[in-house]
PDB file of N, CA and C in Angstrom:
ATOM      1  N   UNK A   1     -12.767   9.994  -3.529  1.00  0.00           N
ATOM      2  CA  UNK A   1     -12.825   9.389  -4.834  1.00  0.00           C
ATOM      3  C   UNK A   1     -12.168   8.002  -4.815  1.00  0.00           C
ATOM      4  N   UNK A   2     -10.477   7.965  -4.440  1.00  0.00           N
ATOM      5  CA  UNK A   2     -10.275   6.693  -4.237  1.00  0.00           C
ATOM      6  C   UNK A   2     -11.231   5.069  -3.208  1.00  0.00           C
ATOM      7  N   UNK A   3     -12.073   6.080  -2.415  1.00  0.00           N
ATOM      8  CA  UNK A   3     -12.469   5.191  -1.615  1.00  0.00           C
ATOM      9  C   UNK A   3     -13.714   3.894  -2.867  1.00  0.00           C
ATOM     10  N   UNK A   4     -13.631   4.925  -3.604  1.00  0.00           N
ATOM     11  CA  UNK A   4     -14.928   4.283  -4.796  1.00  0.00           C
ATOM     12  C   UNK A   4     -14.213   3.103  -5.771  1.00  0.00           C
ATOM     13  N   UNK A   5     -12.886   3.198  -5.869  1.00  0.00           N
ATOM     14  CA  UNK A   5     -12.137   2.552  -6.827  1.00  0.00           C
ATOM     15  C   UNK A   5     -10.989   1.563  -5.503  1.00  0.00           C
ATOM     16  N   UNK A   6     -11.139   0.868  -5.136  1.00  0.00           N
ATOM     17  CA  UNK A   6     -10.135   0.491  -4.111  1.00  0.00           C
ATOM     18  C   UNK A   6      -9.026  -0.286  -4.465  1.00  0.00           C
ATOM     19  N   UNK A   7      -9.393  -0.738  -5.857  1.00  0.00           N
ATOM     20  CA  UNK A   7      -8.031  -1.498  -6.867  1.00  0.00           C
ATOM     21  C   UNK A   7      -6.962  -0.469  -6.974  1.00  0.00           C
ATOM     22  N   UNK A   8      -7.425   0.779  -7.162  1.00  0.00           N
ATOM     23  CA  UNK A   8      -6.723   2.171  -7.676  1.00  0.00           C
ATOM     24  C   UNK A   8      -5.413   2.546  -6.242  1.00  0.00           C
ATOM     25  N   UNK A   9      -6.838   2.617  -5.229  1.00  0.00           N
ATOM     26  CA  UNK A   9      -6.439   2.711  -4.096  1.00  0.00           C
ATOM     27  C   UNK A   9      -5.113   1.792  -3.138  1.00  0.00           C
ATOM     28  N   UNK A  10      -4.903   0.563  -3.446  1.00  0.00           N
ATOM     29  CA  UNK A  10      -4.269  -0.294  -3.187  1.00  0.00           C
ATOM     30  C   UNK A  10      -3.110  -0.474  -4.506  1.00  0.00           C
ATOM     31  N   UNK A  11      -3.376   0.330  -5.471  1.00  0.00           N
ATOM     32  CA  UNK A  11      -1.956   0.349  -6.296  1.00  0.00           C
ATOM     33  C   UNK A  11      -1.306   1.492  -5.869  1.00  0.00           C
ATOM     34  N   UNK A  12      -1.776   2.511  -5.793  1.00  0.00           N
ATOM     35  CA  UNK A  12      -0.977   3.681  -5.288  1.00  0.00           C
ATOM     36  C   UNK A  12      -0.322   3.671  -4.058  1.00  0.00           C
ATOM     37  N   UNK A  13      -1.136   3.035  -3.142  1.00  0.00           N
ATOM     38  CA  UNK A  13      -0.244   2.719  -2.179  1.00  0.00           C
ATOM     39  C   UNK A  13       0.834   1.635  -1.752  1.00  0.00           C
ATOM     40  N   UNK A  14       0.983   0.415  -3.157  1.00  0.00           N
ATOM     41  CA  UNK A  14       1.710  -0.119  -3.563  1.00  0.00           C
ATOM     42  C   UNK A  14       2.618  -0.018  -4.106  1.00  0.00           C
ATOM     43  N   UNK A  15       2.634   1.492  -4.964  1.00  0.00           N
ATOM     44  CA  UNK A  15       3.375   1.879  -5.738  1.00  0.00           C
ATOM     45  C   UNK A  15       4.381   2.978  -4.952  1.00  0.00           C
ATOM     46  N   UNK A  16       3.569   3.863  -4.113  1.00  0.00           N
ATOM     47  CA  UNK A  16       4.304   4.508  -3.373  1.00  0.00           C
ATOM     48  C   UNK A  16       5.344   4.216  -2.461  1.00  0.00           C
ATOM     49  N   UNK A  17       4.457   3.031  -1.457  1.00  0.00           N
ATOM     50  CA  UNK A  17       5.791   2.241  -0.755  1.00  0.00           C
ATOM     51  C   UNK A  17       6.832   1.458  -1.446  1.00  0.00           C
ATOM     52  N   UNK A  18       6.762   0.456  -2.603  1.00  0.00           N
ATOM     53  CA  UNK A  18       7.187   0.182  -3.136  1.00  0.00           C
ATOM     54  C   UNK A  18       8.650   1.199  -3.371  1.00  0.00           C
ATOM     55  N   UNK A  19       8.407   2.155  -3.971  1.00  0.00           N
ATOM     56  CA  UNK A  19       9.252   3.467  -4.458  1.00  0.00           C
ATOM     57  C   UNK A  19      10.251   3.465  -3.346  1.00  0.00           C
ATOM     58  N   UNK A  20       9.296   3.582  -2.284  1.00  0.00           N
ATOM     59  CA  UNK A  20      10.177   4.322  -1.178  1.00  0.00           C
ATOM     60  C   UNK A  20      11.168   3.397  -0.766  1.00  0.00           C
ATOM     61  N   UNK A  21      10.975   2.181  -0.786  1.00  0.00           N
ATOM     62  CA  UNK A  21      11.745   0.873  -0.148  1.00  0.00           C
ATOM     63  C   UNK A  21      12.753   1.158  -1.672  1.00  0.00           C
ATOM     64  N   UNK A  22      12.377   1.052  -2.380  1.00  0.00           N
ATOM     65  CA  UNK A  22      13.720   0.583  -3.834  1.00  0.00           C
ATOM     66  C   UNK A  22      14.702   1.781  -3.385  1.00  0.00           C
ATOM     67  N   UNK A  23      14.344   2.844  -3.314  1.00  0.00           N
ATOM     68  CA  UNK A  23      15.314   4.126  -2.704  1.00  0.00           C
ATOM     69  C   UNK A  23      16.177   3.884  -1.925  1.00  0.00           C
ATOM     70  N   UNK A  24      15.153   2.924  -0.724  1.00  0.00           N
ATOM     71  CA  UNK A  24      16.278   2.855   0.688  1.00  0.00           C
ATOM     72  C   UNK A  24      17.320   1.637   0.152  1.00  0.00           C
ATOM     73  N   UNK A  25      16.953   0.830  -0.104  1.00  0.00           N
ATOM     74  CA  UNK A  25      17.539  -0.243  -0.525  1.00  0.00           C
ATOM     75  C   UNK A  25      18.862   0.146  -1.336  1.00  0.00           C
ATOM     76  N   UNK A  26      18.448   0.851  -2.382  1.00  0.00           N
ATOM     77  CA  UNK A  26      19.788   1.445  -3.770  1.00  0.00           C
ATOM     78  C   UNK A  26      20.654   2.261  -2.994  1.00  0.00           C
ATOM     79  N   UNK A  27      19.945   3.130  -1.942  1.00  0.00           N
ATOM     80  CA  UNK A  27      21.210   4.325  -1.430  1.00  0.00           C
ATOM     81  C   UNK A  27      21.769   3.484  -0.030  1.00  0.00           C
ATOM     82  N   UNK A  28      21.273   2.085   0.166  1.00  0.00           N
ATOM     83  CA  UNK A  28      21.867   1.335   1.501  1.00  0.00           C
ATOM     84  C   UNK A  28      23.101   1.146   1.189  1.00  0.00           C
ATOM     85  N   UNK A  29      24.042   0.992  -0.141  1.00  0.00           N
ATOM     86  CA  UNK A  29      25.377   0.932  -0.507  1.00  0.00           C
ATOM     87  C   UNK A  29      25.523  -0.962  -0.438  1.00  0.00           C
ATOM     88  N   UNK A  30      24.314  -1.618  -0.739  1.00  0.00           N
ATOM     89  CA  UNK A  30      24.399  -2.617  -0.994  1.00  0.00           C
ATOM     90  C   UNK A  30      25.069  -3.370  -2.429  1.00  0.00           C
ATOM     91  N   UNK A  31      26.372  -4.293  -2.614  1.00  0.00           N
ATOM     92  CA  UNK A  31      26.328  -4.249  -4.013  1.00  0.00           C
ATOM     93  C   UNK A  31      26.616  -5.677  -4.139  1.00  0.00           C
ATOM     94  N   UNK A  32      25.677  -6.550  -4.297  1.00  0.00           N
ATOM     95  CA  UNK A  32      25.164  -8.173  -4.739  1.00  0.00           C
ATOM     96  C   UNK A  32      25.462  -8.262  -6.143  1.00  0.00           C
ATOM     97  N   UNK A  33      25.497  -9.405  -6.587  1.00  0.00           N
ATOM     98  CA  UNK A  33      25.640  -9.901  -7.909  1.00  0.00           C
ATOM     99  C   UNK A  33      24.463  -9.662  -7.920  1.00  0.00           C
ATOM    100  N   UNK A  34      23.830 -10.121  -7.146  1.00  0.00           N
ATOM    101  CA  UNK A  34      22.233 -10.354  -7.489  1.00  0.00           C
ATOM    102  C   UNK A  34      21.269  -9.674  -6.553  1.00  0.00           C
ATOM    103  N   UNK A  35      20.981  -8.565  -6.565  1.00  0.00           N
ATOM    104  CA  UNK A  35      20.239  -8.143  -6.199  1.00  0.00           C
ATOM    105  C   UNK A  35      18.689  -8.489  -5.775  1.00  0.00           C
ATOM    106  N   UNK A  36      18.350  -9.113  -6.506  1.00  0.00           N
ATOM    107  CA  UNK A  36      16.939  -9.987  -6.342  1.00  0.00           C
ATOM    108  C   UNK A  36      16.912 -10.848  -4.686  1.00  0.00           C
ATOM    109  N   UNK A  37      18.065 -11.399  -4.362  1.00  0.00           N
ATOM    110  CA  UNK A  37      18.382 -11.840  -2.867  1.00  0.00           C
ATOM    111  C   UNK A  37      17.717 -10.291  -2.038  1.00  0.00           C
ATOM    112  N   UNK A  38      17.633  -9.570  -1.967  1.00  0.00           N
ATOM    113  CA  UNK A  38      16.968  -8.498  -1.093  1.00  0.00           C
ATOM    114  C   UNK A  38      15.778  -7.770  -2.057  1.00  0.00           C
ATOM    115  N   UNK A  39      16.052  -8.110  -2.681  1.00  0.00           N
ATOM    116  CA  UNK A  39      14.575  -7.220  -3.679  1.00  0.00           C
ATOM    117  C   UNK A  39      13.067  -8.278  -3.304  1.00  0.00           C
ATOM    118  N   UNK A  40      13.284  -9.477  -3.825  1.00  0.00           N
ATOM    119  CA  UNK A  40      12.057 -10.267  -3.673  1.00  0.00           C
ATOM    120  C   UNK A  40      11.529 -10.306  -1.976  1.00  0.00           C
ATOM    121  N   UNK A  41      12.178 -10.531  -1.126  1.00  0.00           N
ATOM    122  CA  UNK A  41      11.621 -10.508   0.639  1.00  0.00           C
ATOM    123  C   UNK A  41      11.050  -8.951   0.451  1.00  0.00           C
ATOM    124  N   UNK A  42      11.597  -8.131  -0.331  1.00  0.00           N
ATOM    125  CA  UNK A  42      11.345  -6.672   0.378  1.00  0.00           C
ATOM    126  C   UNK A  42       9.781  -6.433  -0.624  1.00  0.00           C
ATOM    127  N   UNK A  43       9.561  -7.008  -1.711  1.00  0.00           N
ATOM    128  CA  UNK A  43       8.420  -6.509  -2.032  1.00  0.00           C
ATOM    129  C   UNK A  43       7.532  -7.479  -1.634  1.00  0.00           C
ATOM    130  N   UNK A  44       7.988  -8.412  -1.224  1.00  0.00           N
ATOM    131  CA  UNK A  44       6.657  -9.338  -0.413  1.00  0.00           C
ATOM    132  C   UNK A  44       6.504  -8.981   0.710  1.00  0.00           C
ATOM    133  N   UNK A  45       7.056  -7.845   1.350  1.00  0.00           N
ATOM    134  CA  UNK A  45       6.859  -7.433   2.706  1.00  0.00           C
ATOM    135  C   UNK A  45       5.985  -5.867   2.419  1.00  0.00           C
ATOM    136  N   UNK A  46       6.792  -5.136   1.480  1.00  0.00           N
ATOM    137  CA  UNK A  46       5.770  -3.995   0.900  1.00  0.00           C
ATOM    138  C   UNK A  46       4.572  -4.570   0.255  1.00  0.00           C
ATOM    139  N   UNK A  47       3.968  -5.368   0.284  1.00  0.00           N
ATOM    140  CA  UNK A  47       2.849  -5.890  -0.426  1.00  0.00           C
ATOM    141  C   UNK A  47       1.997  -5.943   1.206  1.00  0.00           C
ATOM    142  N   UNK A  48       2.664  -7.056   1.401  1.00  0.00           N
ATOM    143  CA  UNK A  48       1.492  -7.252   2.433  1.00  0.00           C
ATOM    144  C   UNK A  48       1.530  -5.823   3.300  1.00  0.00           C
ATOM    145  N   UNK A  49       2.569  -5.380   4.094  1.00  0.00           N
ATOM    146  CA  UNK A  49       2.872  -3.819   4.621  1.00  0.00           C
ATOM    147  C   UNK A  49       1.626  -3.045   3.940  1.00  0.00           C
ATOM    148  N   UNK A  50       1.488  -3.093   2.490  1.00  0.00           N
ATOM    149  CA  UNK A  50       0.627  -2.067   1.903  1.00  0.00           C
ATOM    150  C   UNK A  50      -1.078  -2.685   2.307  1.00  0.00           C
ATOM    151  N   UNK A  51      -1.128  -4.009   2.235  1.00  0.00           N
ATOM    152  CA  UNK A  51      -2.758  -4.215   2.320  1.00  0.00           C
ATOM    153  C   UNK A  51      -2.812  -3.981   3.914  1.00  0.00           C
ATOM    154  N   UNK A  52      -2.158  -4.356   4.965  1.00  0.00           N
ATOM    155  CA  UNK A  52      -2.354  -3.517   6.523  1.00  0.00           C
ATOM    156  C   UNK A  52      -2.675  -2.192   5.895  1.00  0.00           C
ATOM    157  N   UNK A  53      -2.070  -1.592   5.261  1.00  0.00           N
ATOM    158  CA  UNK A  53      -2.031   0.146   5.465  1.00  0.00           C
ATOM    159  C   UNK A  53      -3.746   0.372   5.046  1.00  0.00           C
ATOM    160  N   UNK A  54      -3.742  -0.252   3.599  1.00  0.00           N
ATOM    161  CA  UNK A  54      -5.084   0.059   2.892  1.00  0.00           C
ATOM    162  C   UNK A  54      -6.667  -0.982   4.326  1.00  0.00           C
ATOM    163  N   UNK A  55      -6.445  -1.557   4.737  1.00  0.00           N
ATOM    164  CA  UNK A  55      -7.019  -2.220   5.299  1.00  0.00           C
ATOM    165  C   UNK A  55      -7.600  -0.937   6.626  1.00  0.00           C
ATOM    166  N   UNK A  56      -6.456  -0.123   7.391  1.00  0.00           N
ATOM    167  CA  UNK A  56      -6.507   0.611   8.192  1.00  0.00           C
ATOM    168  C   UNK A  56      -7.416   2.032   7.647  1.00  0.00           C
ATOM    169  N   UNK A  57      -7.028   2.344   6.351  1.00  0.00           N
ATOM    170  CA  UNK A  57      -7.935   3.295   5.984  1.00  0.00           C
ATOM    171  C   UNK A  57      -9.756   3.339   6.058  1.00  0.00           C
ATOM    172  N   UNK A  58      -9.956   4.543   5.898  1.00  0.00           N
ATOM    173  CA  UNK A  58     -11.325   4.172   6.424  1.00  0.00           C
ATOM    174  C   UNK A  58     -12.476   3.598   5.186  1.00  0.00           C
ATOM    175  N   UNK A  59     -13.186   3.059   5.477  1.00  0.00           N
ATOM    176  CA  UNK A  59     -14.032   2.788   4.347  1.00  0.00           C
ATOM    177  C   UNK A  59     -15.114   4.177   3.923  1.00  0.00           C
ATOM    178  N   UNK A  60     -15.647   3.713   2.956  1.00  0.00           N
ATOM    179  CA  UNK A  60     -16.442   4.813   2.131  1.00  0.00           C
ATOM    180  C   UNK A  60     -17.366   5.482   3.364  1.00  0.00           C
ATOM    181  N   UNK A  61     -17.199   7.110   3.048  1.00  0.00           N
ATOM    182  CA  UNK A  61     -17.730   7.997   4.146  1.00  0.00           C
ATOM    183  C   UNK A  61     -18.938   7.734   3.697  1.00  0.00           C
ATOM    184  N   UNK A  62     -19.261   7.454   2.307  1.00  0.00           N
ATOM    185  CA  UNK A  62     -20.751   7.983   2.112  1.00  0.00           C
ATOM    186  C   UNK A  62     -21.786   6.705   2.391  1.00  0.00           C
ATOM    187  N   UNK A  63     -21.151   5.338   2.254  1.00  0.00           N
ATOM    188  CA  UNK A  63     -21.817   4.139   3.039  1.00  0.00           C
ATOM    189  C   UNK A  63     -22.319   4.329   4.643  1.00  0.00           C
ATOM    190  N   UNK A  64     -21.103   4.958   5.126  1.00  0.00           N
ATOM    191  CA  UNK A  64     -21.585   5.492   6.458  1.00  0.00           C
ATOM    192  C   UNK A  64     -22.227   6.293   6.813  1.00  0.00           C
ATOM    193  N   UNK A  65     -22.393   7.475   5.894  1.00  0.00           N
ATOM    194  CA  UNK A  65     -23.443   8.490   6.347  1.00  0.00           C
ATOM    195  C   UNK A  65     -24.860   7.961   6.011  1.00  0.00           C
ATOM    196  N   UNK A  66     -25.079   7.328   4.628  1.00  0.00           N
ATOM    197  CA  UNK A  66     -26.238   6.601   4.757  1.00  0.00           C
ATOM    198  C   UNK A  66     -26.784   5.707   5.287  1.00  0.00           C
ATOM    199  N   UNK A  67     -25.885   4.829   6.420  1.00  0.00           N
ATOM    200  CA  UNK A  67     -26.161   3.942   7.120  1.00  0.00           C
ATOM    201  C   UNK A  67     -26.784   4.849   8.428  1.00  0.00           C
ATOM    202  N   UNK A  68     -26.037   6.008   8.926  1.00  0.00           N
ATOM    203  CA  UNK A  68     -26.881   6.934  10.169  1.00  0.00           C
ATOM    204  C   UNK A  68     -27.781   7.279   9.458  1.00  0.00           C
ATOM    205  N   UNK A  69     -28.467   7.647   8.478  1.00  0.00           N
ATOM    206  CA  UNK A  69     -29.485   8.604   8.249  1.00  0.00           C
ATOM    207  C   UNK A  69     -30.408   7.275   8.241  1.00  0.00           C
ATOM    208  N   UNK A  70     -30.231   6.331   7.435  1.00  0.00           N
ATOM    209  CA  UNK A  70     -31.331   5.000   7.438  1.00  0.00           C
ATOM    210  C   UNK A  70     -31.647   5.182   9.090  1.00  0.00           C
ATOM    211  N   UNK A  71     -30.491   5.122   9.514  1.00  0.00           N
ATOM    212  CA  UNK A  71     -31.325   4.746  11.448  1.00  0.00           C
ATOM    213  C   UNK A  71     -32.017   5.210  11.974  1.00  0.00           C
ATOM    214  N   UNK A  72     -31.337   6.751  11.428  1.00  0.00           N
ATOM    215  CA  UNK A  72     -32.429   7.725  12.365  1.00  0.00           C
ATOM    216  C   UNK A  72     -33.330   7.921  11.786  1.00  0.00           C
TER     217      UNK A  72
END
């Protein structure tokens, strides 16, 4: 289903890593005035991190199955 919606697809997995990094980050025992000094590098790295990930996934099964059946 996600493969049909890939905006969907690329928020969830934005959102998920995202999550997971703010976790590591809060329980690292880091304590800045300003937090934003490690917040902004880290979601411009979970951003791009996330379009590799979504990029690696596979594209739509069903483009591909109709592309073998056209052949054969």
């Amino acid at each position: 289903m996600l493969s049909r919606f890939p905006a969907i697809r690329r928020i969830g997995i934005y959102t998920t890593l995202s999550y997971i990094a703010l976790v590591f980050v809060n329980n690292s025992g880091y304590k800045l005035e300003n937090m934003w000094i490690i917040y902004a590098p880290m979601f411009v790295t979970v951003y791009v991190f996330s379009r590799w990930v979504d990029s690696k996934l596979p594209a739509d099964s069903t483009k591909d199955q109709k592309t073998q059946n056209e052949e054969n």
